[in-house]
PDB file of N, CA and C in Angstrom:
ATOM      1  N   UNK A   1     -10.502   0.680 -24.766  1.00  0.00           N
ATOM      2  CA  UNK A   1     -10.259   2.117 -24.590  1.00  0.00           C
ATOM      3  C   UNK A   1     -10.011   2.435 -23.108  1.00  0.00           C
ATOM      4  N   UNK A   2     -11.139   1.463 -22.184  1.00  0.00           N
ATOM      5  CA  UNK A   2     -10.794   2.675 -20.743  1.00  0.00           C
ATOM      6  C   UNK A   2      -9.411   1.596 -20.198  1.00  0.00           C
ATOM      7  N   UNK A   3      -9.093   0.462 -20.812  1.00  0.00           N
ATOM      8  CA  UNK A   3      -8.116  -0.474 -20.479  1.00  0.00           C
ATOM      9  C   UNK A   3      -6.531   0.287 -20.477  1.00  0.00           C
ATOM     10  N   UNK A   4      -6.607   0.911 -21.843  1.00  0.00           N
ATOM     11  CA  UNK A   4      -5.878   2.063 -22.004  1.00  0.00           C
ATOM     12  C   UNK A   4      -5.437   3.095 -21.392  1.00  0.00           C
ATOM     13  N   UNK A   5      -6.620   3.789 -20.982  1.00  0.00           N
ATOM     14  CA  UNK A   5      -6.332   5.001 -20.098  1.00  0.00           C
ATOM     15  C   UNK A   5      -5.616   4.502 -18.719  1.00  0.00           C
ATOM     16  N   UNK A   6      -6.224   3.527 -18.459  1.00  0.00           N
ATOM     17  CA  UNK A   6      -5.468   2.481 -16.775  1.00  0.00           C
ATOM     18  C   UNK A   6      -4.211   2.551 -17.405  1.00  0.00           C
ATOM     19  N   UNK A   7      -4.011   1.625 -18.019  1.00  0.00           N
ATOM     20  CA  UNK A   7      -2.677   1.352 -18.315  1.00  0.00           C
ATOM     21  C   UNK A   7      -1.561   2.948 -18.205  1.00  0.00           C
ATOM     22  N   UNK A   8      -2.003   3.468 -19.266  1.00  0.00           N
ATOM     23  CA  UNK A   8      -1.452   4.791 -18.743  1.00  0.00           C
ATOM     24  C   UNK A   8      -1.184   5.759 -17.922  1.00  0.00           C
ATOM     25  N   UNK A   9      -2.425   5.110 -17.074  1.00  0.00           N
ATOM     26  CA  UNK A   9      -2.144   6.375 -16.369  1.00  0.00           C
ATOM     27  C   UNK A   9      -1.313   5.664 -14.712  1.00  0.00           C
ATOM     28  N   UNK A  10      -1.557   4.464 -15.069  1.00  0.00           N
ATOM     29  CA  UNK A  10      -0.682   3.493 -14.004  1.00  0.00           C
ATOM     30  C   UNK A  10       1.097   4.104 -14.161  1.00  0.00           C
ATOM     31  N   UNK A  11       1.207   4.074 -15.494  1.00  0.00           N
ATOM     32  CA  UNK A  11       2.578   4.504 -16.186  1.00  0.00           C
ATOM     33  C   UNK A  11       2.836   5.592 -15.774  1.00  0.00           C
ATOM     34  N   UNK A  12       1.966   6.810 -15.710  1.00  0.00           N
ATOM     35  CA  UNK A  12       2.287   7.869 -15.394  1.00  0.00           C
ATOM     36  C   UNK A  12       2.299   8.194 -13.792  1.00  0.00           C
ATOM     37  N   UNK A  13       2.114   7.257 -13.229  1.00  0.00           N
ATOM     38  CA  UNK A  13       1.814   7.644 -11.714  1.00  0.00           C
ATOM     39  C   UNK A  13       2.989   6.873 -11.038  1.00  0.00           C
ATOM     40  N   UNK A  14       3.468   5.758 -11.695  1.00  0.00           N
ATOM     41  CA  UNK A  14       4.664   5.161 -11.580  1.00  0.00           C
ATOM     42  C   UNK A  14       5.704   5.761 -11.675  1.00  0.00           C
ATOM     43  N   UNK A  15       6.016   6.422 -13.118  1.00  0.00           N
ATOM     44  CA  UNK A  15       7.223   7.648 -13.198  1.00  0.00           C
ATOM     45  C   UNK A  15       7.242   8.502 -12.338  1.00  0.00           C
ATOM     46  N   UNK A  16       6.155   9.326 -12.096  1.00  0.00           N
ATOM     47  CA  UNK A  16       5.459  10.770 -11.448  1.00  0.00           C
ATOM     48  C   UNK A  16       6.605  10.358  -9.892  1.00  0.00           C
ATOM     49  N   UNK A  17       6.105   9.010  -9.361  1.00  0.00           N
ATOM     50  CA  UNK A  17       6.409   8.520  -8.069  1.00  0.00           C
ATOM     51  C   UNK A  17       8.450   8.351  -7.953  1.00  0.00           C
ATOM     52  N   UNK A  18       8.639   7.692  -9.276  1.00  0.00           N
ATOM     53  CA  UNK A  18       9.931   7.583  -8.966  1.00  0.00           C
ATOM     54  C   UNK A  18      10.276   8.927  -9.253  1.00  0.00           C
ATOM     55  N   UNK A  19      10.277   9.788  -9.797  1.00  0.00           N
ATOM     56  CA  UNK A  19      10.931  11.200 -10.381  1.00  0.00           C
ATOM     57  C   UNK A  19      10.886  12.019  -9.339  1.00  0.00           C
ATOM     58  N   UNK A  20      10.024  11.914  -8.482  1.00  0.00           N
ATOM     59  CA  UNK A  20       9.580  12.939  -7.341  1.00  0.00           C
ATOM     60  C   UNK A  20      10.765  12.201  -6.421  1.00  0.00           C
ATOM     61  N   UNK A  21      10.932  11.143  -5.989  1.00  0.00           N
ATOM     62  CA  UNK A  21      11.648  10.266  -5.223  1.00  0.00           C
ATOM     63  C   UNK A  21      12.491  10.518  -5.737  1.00  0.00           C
ATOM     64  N   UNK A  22      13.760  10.563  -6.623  1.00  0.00           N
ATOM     65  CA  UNK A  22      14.777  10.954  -7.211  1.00  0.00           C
ATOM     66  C   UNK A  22      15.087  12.763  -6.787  1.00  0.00           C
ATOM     67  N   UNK A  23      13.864  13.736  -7.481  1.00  0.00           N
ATOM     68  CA  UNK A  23      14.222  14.992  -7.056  1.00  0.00           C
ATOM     69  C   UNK A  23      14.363  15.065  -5.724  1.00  0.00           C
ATOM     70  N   UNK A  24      13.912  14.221  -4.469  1.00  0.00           N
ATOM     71  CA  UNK A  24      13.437  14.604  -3.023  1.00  0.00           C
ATOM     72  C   UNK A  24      15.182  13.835  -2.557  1.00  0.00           C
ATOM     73  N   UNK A  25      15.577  12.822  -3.244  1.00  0.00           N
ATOM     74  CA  UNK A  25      16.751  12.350  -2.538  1.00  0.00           C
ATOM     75  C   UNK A  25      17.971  13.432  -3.236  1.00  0.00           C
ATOM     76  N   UNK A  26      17.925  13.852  -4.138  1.00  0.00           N
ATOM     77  CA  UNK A  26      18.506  15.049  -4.978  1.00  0.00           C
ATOM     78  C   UNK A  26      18.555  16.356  -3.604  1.00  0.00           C
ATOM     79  N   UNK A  27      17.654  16.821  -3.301  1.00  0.00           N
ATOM     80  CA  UNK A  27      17.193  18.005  -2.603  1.00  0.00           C
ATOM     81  C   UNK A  27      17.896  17.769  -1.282  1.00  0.00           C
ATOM     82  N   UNK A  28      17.470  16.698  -0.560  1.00  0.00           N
ATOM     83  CA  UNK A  28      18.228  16.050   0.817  1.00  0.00           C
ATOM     84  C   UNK A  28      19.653  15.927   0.485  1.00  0.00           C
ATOM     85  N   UNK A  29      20.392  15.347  -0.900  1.00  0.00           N
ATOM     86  CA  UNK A  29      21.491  15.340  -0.630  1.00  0.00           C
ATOM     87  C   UNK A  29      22.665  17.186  -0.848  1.00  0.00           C
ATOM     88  N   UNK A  30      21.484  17.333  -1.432  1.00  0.00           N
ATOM     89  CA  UNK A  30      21.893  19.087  -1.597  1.00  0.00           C
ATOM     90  C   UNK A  30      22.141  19.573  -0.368  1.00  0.00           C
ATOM     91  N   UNK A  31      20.865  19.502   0.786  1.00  0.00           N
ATOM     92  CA  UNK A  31      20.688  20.052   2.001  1.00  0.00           C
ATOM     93  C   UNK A  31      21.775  19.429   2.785  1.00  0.00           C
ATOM     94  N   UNK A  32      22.335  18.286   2.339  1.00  0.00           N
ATOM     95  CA  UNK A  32      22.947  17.372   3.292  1.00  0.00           C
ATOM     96  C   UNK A  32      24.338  18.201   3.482  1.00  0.00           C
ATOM     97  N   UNK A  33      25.243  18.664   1.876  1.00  0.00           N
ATOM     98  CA  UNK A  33      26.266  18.999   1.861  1.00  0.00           C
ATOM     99  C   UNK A  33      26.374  20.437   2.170  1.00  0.00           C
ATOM    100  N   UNK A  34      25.187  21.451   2.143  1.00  0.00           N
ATOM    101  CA  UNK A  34      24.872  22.785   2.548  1.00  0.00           C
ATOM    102  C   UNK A  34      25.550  22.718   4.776  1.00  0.00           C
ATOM    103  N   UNK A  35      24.408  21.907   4.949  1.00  0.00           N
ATOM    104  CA  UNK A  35      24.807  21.642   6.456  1.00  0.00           C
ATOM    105  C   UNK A  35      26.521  21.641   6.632  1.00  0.00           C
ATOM    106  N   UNK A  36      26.953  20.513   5.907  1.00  0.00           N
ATOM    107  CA  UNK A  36      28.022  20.423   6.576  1.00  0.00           C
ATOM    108  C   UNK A  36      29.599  20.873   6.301  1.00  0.00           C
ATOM    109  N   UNK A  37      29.079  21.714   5.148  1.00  0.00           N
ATOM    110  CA  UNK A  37      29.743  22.660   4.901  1.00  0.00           C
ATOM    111  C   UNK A  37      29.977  23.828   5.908  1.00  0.00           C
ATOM    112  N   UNK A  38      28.224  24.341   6.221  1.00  0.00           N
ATOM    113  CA  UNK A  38      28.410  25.538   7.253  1.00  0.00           C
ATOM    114  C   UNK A  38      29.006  24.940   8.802  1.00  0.00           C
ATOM    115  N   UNK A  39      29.068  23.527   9.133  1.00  0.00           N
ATOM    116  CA  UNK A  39      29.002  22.681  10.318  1.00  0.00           C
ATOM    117  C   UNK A  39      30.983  22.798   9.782  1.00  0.00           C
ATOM    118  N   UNK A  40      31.430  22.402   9.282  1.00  0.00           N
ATOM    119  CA  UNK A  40      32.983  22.584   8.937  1.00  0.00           C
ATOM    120  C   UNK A  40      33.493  23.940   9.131  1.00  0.00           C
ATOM    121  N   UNK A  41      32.757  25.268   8.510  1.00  0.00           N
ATOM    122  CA  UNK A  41      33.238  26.409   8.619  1.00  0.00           C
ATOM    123  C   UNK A  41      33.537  26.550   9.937  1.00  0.00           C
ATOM    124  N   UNK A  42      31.935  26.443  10.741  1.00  0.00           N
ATOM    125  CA  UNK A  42      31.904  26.657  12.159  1.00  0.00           C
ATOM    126  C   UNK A  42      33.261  25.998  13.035  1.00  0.00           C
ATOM    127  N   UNK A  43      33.138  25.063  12.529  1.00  0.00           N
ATOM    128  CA  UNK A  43      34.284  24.084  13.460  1.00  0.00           C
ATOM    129  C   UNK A  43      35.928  25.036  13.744  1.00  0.00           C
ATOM    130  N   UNK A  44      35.919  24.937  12.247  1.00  0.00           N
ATOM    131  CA  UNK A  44      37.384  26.119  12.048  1.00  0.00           C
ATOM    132  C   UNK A  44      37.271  27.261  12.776  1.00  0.00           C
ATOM    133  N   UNK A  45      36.300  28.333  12.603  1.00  0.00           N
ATOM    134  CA  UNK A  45      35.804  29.152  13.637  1.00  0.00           C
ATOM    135  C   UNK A  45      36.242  29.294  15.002  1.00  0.00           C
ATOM    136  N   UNK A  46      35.851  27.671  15.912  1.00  0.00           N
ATOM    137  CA  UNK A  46      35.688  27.392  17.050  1.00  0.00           C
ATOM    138  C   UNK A  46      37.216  27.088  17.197  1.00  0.00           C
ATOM    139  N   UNK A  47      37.913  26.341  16.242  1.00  0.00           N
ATOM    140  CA  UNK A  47      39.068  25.634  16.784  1.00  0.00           C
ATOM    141  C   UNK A  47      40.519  26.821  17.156  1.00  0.00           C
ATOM    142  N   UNK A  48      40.034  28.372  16.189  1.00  0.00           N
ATOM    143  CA  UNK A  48      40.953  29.314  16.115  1.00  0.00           C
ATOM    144  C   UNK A  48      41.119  29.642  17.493  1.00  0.00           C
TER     145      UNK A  48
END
């Protein structure tokens, strides 16, 4: 029984870890294309 709960909850802390790691490289690459979008506008801006 408590062999069980380990096991599981190893499982769940494993997913928990990659899923969070997935949403966080998700979020950065969001932030990534936000930047350089406004970093492109600007440029055009500057170059007029």
């Amino acid at each position: 029984m408590l062999e069980a709960i380990a096991i599981g909850f190893s499982i769940a802390l494993i997913l928990g870890t990659i899923l969070s790691f997935v949403g966080f490289m998700r979020y950065i690459n969001h932030k990534e294309k936000q930047i350089l979008a406004q970093y492109r506008a600007e440029n055009k801006e500057s170059k007029r």
